[in-house]
C-alpha atoms as a PDB file:
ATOM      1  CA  UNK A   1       0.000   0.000   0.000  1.00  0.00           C
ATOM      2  CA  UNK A   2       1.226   3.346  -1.079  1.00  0.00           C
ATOM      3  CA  UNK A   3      -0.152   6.459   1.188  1.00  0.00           C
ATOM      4  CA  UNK A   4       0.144   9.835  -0.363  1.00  0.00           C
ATOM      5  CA  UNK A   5       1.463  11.509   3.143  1.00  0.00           C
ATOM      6  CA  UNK A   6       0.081  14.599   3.944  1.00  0.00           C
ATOM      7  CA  UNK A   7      -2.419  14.715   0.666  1.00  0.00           C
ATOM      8  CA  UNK A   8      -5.680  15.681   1.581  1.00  0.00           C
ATOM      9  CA  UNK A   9      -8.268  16.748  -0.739  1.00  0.00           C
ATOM     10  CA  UNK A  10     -10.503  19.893   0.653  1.00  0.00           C
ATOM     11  CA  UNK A  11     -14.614  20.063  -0.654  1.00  0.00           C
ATOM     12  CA  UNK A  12     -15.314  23.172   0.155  1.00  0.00           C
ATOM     13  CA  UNK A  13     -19.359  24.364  -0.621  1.00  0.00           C
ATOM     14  CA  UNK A  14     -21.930  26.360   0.917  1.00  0.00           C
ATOM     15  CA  UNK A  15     -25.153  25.482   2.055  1.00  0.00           C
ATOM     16  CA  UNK A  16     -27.705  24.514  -1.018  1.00  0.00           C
ATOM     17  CA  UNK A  17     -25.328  23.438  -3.029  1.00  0.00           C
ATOM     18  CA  UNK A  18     -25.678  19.642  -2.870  1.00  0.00           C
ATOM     19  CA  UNK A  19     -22.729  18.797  -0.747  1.00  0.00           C
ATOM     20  CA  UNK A  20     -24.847  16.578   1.088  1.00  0.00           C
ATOM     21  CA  UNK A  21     -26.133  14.227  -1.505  1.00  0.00           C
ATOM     22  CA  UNK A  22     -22.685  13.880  -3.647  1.00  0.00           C
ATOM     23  CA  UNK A  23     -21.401  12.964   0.145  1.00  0.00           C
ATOM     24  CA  UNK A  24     -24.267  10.280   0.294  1.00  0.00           C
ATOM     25  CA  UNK A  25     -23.814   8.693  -3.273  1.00  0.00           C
ATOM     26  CA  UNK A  26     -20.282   8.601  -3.188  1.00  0.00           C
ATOM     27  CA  UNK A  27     -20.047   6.739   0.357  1.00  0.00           C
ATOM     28  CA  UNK A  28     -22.322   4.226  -1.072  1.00  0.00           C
ATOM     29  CA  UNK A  29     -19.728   4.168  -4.421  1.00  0.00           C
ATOM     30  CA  UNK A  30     -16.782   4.230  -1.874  1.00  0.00           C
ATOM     31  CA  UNK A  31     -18.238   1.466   0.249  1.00  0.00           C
ATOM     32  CA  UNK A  32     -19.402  -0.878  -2.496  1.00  0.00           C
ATOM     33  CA  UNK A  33     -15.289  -0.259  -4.319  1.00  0.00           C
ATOM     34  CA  UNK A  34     -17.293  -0.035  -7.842  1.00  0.00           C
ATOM     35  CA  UNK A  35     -15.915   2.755  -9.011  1.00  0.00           C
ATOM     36  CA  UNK A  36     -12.025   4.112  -9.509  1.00  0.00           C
ATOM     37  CA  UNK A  37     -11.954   4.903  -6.138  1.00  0.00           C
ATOM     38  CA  UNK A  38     -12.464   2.811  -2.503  1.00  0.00           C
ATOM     39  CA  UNK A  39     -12.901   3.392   1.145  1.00  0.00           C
ATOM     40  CA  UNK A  40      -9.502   2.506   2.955  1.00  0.00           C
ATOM     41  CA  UNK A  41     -10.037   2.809   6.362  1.00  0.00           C
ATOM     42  CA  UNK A  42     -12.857   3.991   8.971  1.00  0.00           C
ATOM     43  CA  UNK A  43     -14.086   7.098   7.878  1.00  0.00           C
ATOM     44  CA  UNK A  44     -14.927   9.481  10.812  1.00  0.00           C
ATOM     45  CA  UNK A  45     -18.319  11.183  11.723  1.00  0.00           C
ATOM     46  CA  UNK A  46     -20.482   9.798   9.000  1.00  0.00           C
ATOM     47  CA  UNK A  47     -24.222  10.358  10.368  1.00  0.00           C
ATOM     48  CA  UNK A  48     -25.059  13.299   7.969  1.00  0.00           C
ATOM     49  CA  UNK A  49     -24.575  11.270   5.066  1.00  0.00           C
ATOM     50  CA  UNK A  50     -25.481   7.988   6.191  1.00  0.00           C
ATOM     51  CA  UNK A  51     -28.906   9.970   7.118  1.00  0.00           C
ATOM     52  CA  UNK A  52     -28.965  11.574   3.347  1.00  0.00           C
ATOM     53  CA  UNK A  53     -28.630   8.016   2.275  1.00  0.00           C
ATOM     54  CA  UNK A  54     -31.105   6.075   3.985  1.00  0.00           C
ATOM     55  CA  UNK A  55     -33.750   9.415   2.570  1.00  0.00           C
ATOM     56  CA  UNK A  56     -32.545   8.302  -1.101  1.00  0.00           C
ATOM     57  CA  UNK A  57     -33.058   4.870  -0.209  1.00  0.00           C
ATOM     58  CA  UNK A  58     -36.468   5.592   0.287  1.00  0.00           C
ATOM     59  CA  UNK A  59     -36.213   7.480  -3.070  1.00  0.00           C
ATOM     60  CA  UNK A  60     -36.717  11.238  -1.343  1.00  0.00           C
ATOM     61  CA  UNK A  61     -34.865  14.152  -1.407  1.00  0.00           C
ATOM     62  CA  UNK A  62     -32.542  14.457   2.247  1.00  0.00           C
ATOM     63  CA  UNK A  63     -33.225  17.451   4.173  1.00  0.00           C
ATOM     64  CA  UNK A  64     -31.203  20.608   4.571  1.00  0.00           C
ATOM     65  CA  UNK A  65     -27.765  19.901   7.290  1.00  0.00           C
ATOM     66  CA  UNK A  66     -27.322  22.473   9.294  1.00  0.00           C
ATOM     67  CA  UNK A  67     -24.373  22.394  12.433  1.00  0.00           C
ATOM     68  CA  UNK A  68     -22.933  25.334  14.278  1.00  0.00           C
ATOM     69  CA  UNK A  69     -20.040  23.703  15.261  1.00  0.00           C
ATOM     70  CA  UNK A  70     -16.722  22.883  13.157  1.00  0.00           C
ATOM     71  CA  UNK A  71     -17.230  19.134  13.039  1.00  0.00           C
ATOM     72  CA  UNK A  72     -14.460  17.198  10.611  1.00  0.00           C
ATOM     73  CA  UNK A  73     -15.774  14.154   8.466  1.00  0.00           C
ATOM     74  CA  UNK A  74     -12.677  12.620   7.320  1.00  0.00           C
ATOM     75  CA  UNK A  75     -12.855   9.480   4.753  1.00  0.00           C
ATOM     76  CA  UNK A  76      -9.410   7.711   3.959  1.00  0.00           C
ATOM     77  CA  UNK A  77      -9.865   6.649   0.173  1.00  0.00           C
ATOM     78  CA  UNK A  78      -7.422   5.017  -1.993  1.00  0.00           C
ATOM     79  CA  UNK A  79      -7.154   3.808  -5.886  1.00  0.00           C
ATOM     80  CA  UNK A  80      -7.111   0.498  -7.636  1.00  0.00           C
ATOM     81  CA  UNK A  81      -3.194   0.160  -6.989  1.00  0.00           C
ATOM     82  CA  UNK A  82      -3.334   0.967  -3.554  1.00  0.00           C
ATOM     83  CA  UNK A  83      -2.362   5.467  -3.517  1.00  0.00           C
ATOM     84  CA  UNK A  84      -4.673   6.737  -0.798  1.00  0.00           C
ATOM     85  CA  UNK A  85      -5.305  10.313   0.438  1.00  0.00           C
ATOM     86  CA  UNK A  86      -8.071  11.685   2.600  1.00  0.00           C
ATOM     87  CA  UNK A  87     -11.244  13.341   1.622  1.00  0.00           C
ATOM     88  CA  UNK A  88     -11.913  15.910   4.086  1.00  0.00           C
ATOM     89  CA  UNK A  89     -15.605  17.982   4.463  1.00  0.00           C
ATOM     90  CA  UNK A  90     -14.546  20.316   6.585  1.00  0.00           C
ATOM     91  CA  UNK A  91     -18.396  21.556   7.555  1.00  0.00           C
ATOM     92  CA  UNK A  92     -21.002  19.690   6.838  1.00  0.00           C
ATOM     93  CA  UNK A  93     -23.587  22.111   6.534  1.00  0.00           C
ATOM     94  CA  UNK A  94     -21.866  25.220   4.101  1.00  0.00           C
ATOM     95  CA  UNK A  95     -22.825  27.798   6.990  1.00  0.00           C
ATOM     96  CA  UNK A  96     -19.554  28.568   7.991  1.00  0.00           C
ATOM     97  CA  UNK A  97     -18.211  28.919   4.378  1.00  0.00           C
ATOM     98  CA  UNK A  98     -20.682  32.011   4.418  1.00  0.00           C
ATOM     99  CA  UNK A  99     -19.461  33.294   7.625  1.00  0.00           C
ATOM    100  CA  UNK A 100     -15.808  33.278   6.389  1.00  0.00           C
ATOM    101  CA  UNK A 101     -16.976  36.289   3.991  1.00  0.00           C
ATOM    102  CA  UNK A 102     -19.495  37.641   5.802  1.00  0.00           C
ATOM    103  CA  UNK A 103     -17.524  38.325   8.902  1.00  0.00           C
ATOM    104  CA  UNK A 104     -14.058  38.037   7.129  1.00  0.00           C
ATOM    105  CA  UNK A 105     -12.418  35.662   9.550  1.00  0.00           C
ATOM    106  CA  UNK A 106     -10.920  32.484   8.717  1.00  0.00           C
ATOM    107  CA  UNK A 107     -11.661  30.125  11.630  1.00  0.00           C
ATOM    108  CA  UNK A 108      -8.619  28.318  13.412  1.00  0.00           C
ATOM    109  CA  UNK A 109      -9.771  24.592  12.868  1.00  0.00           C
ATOM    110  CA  UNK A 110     -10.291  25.646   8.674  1.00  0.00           C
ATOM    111  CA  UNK A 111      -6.796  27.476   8.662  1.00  0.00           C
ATOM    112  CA  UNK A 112      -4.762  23.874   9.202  1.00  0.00           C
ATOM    113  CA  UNK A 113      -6.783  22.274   6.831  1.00  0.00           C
ATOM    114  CA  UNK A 114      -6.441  25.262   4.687  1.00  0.00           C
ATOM    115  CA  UNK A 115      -2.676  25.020   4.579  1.00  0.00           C
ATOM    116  CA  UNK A 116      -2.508  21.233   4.326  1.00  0.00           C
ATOM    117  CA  UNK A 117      -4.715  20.333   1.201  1.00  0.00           C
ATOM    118  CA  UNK A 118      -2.826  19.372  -1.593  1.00  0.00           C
ATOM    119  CA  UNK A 119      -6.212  19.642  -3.507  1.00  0.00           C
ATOM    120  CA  UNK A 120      -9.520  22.297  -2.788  1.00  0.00           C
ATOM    121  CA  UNK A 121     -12.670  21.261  -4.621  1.00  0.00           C
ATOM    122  CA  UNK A 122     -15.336  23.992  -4.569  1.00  0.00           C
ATOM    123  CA  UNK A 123     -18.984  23.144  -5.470  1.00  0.00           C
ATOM    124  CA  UNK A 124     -20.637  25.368  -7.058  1.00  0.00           C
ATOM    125  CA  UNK A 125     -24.492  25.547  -7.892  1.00  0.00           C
ATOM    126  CA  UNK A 126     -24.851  27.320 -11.052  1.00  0.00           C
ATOM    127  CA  UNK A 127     -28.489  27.806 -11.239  1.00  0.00           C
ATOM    128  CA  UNK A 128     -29.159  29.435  -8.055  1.00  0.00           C
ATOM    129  CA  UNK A 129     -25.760  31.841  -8.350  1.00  0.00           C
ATOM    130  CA  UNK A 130     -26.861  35.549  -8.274  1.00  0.00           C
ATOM    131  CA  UNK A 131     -24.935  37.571 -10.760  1.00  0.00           C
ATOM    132  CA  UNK A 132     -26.289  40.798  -9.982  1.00  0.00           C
ATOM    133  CA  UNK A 133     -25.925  44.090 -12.197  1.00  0.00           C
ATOM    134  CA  UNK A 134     -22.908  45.410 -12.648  1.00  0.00           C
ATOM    135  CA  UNK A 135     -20.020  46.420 -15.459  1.00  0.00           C
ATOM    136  CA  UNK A 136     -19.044  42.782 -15.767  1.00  0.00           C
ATOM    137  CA  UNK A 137     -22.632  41.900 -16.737  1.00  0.00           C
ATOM    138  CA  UNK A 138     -23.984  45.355 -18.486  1.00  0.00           C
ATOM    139  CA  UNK A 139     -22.358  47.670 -20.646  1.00  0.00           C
ATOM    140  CA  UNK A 140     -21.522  51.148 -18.723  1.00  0.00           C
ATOM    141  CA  UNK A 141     -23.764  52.635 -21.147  1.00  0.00           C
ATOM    142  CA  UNK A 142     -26.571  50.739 -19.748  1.00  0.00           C
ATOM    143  CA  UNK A 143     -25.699  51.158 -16.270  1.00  0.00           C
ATOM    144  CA  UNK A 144     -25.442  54.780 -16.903  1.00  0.00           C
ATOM    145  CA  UNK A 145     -29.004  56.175 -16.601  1.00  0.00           C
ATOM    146  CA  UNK A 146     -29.812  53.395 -13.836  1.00  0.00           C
ATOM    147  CA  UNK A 147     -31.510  54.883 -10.614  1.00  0.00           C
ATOM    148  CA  UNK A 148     -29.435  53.948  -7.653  1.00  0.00           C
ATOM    149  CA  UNK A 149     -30.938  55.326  -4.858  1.00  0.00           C
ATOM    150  CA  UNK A 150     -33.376  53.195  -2.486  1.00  0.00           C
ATOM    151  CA  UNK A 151     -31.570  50.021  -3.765  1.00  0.00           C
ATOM    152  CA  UNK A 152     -30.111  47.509  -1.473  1.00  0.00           C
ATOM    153  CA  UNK A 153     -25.801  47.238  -1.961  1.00  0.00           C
ATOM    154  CA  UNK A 154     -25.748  43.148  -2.318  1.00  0.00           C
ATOM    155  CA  UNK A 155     -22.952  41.491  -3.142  1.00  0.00           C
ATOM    156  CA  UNK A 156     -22.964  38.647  -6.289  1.00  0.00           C
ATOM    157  CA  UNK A 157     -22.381  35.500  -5.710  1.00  0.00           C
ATOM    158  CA  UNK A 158     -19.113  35.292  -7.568  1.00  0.00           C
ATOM    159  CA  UNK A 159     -18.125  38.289  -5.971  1.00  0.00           C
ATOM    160  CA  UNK A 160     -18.451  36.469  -2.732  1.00  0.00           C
ATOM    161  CA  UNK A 161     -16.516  33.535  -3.827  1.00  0.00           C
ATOM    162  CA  UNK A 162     -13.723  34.835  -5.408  1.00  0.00           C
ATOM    163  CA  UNK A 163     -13.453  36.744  -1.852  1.00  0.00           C
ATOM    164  CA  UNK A 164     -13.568  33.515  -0.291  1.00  0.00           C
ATOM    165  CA  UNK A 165     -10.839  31.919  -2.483  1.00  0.00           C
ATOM    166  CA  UNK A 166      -8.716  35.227  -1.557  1.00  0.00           C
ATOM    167  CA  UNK A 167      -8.980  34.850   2.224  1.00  0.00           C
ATOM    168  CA  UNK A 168      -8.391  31.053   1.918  1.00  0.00           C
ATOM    169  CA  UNK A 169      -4.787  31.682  -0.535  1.00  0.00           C
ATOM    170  CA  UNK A 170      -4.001  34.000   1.792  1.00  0.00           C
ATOM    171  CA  UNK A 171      -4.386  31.745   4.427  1.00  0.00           C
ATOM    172  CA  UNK A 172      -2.924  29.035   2.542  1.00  0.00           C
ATOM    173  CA  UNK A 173       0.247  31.331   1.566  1.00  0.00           C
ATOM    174  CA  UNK A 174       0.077  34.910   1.254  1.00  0.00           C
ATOM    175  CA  UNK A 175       3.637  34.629  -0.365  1.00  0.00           C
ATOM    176  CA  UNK A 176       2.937  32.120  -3.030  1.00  0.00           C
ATOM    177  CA  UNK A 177       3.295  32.688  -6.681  1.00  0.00           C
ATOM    178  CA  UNK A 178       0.993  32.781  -9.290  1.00  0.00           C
ATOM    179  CA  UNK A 179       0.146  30.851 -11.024  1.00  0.00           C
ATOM    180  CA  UNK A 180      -0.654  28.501  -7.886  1.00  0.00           C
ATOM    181  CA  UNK A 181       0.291  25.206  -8.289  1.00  0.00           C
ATOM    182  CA  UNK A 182      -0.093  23.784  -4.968  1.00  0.00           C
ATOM    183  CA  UNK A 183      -3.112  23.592  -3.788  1.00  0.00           C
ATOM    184  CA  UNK A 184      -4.752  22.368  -6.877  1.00  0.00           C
ATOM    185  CA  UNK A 185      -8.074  23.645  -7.497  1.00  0.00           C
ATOM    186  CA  UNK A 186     -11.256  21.756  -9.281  1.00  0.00           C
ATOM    187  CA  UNK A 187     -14.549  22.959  -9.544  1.00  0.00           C
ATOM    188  CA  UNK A 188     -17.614  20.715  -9.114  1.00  0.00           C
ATOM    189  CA  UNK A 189     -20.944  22.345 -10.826  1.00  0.00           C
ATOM    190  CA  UNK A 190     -23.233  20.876  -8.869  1.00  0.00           C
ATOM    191  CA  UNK A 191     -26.964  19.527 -10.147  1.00  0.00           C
ATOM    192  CA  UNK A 192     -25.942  19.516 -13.208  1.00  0.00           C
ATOM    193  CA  UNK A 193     -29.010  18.275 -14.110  1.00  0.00           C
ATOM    194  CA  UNK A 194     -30.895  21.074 -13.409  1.00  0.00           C
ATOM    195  CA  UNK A 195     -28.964  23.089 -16.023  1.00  0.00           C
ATOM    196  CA  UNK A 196     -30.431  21.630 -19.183  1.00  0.00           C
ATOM    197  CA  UNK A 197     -27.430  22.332 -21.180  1.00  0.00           C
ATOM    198  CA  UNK A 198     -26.186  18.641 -22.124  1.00  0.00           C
ATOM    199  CA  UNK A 199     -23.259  18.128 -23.989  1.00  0.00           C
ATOM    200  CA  UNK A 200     -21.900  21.490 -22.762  1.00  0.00           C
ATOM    201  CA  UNK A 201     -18.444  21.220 -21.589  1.00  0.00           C
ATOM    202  CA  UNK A 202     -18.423  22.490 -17.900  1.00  0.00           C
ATOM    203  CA  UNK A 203     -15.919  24.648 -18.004  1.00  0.00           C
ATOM    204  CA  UNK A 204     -17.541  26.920 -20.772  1.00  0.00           C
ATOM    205  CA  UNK A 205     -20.861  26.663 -18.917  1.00  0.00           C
ATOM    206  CA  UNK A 206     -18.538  28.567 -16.203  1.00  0.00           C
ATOM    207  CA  UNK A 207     -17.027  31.190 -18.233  1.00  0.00           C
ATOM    208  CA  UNK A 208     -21.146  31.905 -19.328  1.00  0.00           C
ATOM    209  CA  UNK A 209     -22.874  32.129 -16.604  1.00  0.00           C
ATOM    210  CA  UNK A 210     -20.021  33.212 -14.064  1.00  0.00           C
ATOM    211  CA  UNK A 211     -17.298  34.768 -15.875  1.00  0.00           C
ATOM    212  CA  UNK A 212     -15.177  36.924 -13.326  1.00  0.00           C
ATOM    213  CA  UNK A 213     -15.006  34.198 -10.913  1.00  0.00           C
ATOM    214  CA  UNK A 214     -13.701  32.200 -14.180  1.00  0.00           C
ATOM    215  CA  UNK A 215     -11.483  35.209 -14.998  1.00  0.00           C
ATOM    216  CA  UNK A 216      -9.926  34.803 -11.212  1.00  0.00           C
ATOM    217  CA  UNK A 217      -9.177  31.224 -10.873  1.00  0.00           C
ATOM    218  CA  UNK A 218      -8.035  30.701 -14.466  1.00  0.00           C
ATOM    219  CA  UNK A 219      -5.381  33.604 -13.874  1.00  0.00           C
ATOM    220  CA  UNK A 220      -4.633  32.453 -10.209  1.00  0.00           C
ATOM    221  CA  UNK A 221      -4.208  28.496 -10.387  1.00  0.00           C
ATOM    222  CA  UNK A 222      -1.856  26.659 -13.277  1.00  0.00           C
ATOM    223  CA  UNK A 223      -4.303  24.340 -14.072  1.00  0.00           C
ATOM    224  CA  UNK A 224      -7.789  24.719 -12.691  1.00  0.00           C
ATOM    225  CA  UNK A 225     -10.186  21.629 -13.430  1.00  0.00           C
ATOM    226  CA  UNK A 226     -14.016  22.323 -14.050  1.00  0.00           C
ATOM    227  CA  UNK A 227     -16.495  19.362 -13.795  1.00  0.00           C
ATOM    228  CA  UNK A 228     -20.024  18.722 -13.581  1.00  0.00           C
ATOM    229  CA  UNK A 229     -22.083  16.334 -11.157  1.00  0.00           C
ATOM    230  CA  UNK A 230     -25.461  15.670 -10.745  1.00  0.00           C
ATOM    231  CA  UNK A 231     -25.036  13.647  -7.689  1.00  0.00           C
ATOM    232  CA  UNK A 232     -29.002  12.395  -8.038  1.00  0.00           C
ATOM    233  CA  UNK A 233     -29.560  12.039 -11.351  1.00  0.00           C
ATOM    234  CA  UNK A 234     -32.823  13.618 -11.321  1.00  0.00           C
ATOM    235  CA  UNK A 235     -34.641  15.958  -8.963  1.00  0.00           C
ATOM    236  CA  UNK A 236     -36.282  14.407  -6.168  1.00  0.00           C
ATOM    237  CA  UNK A 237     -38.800  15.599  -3.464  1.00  0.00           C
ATOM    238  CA  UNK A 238     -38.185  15.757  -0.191  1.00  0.00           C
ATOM    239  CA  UNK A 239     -41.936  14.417   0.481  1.00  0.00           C
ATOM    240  CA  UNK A 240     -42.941  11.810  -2.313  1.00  0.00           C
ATOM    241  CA  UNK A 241     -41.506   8.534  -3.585  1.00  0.00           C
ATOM    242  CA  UNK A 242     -39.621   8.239  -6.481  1.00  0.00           C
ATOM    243  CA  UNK A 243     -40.805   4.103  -7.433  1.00  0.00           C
ATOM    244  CA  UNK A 244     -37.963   3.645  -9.749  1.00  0.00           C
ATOM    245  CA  UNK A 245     -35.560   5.207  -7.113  1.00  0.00           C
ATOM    246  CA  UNK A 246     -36.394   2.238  -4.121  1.00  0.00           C
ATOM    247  CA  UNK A 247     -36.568  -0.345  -6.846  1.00  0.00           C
ATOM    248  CA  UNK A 248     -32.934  -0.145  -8.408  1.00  0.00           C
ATOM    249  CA  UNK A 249     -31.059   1.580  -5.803  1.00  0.00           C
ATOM    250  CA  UNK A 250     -29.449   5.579  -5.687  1.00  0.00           C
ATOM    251  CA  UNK A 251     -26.120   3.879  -6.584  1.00  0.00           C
ATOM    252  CA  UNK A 252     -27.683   3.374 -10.257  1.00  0.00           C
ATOM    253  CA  UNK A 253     -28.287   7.374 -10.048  1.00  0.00           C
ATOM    254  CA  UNK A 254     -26.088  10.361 -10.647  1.00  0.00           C
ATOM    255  CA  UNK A 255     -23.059  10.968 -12.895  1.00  0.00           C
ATOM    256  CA  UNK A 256     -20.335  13.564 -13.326  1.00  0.00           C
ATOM    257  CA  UNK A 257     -19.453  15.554 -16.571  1.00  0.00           C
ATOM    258  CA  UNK A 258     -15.804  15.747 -17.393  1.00  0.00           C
ATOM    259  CA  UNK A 259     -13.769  18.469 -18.493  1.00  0.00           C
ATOM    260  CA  UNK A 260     -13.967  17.092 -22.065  1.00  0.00           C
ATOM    261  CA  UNK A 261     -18.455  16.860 -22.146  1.00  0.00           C
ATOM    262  CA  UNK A 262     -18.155  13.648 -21.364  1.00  0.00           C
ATOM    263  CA  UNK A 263     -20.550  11.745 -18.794  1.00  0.00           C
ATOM    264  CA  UNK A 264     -19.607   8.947 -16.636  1.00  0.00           C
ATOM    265  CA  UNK A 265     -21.526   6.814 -13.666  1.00  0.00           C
ATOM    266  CA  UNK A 266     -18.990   6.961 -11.728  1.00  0.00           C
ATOM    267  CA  UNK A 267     -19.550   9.537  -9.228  1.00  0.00           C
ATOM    268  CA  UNK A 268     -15.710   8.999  -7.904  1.00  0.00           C
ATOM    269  CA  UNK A 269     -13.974  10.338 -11.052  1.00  0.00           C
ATOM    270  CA  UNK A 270     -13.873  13.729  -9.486  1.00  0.00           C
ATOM    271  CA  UNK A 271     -10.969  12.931  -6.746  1.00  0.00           C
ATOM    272  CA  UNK A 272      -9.599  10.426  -8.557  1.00  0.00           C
ATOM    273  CA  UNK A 273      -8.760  12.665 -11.560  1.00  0.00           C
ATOM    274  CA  UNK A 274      -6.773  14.582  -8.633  1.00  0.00           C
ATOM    275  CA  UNK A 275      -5.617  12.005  -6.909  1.00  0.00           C
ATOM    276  CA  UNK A 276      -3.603  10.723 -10.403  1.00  0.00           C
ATOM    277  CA  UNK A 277      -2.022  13.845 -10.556  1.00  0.00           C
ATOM    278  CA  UNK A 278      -0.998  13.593  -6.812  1.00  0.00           C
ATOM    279  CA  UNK A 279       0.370  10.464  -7.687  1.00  0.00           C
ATOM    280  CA  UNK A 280       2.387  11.632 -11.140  1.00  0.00           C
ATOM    281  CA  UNK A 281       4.451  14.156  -8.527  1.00  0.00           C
END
């Protein structure tokens, strides 16, 4: 068995953005060892997602997790020839993602996991991503004869997240050069279902619908990786049955869009991608 010492992969993703399901459906890939990718050890604090996945068993929708404490789920995974890592979701939940912007403090249990992960994945939910008005999305022209007063200053959501990335590289090195090449950074656009757009290639579904956070990582990180997921499949309600769902099993569901268009079932693809190139150092 060869360990990758000191590799940890980060998933970093707020709160609505399907962190919760992908956790569920890939637990039940790691468990099972179907796909590229296994479970290689005892994973720690696993009650969110075995939760998640006994809702999908019944073929619903999980609930919203919510936690105001730091709490660590840590999953040792490792690859057909035996090159592990850890998979590390640092907050179940996504609130305290928020509160890094929002009160611009970094907390102390993030900052070592911050600094150690050779790899930070950040989900990102496309569809529900404010853009807002501004000169990246209107000509000045337009924006010109706009009325401003009596309107609420709100940040968009890209604008948010490239301030998170910011506080967590400065974090992770305030000294490093650019372009960063360690920690790697993927992207994960998350119900990728939901976008309708298939056979787009992820990464230009970025640059479209959020192109200054695109702008940022693509001039910040060597070689940034954009996928898709759509971790169910399908929508699915919180409240009824989905028949076909109990019948063949949530493992049967989902699938992840590569960098090239390309779909696959295998919902591990993702880290292992990563984890190759963790190995090829």
């Amino acid at each position: 068995m060869t360990a990758l010492s000191g590799n940890t992969i980060l998933l970093i993703g707020e709160s609505g953005v399907g962190k919760t399901h992908f956790g569920a459906q890939l637990l039940k890939r790691l468990m099972k060892g179907d796909g590229s990718l296994r479970m290689n050890g005892a994973a720690t604090n696993l009650e969110p997602f075995e939760a998640a996945l006994e809702s999908l068993n019944e073929g619903k929708a999980a609930g919203h997790t919510a936690t105001s404490t730091y709490v660590d789920s840590i999953w040792p995974i490792a690859d057909a020839d035996g090159y592990s890592a850890e998979l590390i979701w640092p907050d179940y939940g996504g609130e305290q993602i928020k509160n890094i912007v929002t009160f611009r403090r970094v907390p102390v249990a993030w900052q070592e996991r911050v600094r150690d992960a050779a790899v930070w994945f950040l989900l990102v939910r496309l569809q529900q991503a404010r853009v807002g008005e501004d000169i990246f999305s209107r000509p000045l022209a337009d924006l010109r004869g706009s009325a401003v007063e009596n309107h609420e200053v709100v940040v968009s959501d890209q604008a948010r997240l490239i301030e998170l990335l910011q506080m967590l590289m400065y974090i992770a090195d305030p000294l490093a050069q650019r372009p960063i090449a360690r920690p790697k950074l993927g992207i994960l656009l998350t119900c990728w279902d939901e976008l309708r757009i298939d056979g787009a290639v992820p990464e230009v579904a970025l640059k479209e619908r959020l192109p200054m956070l695109w702008d940022f990582v693509s001039s910040n990180w060597q070689t940034p990786k954009v996928m898709g997921l759509s971790a169910l499949g399908r929508p699915l309600s919180p409240s009824e049955q989905d028949v076909e769902y109990v019948s063949r099993g949530p493992e049967h569901f989902g699938y992840v869009v590569g960098s090239d268009g390309s779909t696959s079932p295998d919902l591990t693809l993702p880290i292992q991608s990563f984890l190759n190139e963790l190995r090829s150092k």
